[in-house]
N, C-alpha and C. Protein backbone atom coordinates (compact mmCIF):
# COMPACT_ATOMS: atom_id res chain seq x y z
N UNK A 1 0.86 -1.18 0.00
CA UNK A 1 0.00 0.00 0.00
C UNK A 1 0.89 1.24 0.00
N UNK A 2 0.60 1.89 -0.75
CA UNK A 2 1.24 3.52 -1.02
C UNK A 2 1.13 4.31 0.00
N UNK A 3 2.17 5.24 0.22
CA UNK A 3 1.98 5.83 1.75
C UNK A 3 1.00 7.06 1.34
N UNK A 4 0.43 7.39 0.02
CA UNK A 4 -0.51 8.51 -0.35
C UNK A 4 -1.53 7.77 0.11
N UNK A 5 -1.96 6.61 -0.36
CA UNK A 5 -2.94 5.92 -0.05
C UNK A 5 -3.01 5.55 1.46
N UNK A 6 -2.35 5.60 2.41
CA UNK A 6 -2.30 5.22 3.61
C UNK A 6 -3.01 6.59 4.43
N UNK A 7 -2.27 7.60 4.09
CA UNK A 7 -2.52 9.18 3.90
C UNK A 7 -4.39 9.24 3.78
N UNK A 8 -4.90 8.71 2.72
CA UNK A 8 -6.22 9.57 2.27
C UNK A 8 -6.78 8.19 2.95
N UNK A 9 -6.64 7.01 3.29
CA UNK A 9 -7.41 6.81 4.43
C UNK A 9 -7.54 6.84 5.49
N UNK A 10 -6.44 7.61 6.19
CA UNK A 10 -6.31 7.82 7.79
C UNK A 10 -6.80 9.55 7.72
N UNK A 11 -7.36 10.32 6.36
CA UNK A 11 -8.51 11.28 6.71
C UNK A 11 -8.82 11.14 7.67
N UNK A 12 -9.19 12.40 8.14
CA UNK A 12 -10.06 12.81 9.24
C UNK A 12 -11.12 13.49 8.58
N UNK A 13 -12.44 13.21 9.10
CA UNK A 13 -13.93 13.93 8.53
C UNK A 13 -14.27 14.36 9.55
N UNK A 14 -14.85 15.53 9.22
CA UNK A 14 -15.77 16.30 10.50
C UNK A 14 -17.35 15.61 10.41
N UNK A 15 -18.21 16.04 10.99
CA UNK A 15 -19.34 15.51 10.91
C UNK A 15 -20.58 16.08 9.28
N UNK A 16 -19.56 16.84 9.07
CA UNK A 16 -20.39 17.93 7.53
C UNK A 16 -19.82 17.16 6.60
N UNK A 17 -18.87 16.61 6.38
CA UNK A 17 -17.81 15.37 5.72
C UNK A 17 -18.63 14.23 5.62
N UNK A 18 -18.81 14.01 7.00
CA UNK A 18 -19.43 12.55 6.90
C UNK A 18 -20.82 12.58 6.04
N UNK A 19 -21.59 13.74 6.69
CA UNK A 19 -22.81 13.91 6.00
C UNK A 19 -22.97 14.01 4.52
N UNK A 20 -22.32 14.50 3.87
CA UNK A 20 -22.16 14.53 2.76
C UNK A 20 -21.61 12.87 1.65
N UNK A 21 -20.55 12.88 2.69
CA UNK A 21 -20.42 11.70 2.25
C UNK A 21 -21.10 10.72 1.92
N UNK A 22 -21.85 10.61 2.89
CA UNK A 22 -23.00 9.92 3.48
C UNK A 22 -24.57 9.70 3.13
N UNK A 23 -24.53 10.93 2.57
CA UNK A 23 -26.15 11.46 2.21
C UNK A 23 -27.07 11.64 3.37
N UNK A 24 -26.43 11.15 4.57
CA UNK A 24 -27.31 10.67 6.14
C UNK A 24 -27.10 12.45 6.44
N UNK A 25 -28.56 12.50 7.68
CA UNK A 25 -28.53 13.90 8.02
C UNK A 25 -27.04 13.83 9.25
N UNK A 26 -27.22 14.65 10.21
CA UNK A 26 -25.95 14.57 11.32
C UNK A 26 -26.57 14.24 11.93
N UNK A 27 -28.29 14.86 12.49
CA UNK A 27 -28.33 13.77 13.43
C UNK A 27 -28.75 12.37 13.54
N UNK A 28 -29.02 12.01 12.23
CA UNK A 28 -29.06 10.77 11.96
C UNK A 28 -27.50 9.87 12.07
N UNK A 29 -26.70 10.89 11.80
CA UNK A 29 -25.00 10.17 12.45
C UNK A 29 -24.82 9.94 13.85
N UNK A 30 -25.55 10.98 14.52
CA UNK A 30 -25.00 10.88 16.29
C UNK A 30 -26.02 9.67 16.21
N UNK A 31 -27.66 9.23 15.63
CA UNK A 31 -28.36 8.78 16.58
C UNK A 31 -27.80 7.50 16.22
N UNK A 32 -27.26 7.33 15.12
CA UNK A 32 -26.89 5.86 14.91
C UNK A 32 -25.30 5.76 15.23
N UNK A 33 -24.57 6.68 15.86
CA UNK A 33 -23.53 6.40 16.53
C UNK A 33 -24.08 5.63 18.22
N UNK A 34 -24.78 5.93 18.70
CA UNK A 34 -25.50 5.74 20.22
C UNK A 34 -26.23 4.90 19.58
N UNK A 35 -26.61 4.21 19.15
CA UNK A 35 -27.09 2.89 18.61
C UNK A 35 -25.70 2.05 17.93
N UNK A 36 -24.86 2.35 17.75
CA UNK A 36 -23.65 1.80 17.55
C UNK A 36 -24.13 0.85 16.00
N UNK A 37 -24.68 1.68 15.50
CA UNK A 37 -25.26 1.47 14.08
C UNK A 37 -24.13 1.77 12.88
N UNK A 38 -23.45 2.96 13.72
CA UNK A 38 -22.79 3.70 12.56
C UNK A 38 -20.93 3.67 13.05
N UNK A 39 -20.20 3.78 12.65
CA UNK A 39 -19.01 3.85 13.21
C UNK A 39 -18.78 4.88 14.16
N UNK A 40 -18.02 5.05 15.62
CA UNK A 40 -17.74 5.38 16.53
C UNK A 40 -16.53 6.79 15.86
N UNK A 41 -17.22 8.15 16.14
CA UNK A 41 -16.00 9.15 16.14
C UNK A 41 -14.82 8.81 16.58
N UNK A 42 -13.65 9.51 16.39
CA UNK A 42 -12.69 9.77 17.31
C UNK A 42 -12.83 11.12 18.18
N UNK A 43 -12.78 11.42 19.80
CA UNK A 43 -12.55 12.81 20.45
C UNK A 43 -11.35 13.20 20.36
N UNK A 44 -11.25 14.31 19.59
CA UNK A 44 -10.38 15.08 19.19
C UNK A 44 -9.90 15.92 20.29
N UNK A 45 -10.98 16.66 21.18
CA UNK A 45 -10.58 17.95 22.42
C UNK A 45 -12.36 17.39 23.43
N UNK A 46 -12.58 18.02 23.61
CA UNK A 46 -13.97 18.11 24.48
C UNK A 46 -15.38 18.36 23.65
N UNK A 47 -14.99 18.80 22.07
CA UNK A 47 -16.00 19.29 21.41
C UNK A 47 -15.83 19.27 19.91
N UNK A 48 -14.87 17.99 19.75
CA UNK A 48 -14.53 17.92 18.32
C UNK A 48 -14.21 16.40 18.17
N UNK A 49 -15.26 15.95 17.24
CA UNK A 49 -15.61 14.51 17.23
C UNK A 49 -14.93 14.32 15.56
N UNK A 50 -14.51 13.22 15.40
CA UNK A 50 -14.41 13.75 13.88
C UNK A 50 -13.88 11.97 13.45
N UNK A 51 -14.37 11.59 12.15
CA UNK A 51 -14.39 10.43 11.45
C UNK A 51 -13.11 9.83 10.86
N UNK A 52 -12.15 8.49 11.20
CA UNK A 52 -11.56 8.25 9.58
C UNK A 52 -12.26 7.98 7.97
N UNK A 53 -11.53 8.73 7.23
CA UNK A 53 -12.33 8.11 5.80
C UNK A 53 -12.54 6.92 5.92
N UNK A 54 -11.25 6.10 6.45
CA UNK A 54 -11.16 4.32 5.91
C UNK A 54 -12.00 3.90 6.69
N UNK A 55 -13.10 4.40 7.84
CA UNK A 55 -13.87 3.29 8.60
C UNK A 55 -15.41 3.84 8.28
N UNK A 56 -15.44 5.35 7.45
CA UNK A 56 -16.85 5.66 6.91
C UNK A 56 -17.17 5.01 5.51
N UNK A 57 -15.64 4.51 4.74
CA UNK A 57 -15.90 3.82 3.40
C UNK A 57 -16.21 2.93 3.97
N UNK A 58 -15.69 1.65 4.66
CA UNK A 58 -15.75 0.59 5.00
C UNK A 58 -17.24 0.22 5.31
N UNK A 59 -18.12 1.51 6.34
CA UNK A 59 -19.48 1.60 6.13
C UNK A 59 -20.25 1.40 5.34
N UNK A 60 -20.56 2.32 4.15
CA UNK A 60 -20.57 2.55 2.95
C UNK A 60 -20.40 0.65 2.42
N UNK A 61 -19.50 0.22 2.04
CA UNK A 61 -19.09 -0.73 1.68
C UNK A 61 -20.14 -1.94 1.92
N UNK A 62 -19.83 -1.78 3.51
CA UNK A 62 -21.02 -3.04 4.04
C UNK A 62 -22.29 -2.88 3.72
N UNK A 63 -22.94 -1.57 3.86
CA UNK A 63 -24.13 -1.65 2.94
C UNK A 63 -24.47 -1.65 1.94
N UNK A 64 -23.74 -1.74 0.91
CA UNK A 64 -23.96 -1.92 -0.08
C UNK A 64 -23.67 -3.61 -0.48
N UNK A 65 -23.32 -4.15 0.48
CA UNK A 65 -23.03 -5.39 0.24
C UNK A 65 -24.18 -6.07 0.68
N UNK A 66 -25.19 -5.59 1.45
CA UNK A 66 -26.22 -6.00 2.45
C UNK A 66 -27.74 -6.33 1.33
């Protein structure tokens, strides 16, 4: 694996990232984070939650496999 490629999947997404990504609203991200529906943020500080690309594709992925 290419270290560019290692790079653009250890992205970080904010929650406007994910949404988009996603097509899902945000709070349809928190509610299915607390349902452990959706992949688990990382806490960044006290007030900054924020996504890897490689575990919101991986999402993505499984449902579409479903």
């Amino acid at each position: 694996m290419s270290t560019q490629t290692t790079q653009q999947e250890n992205q970080l997404l904010d929650i406007e990232a994910v949404s988009k990504l996603t097509t899902l609203g945000k709070s349809t991200i928190r509610l299915w984070v607390a349902q452990t529906k959706f992949p688990k943020p990382l806490e960044l500080g006290s007030n900054k939650k924020v996504w890897r690309l490689k575990d919101v594709n991986t999402y993505i992925e499984s449902k579409l496999e479903s």
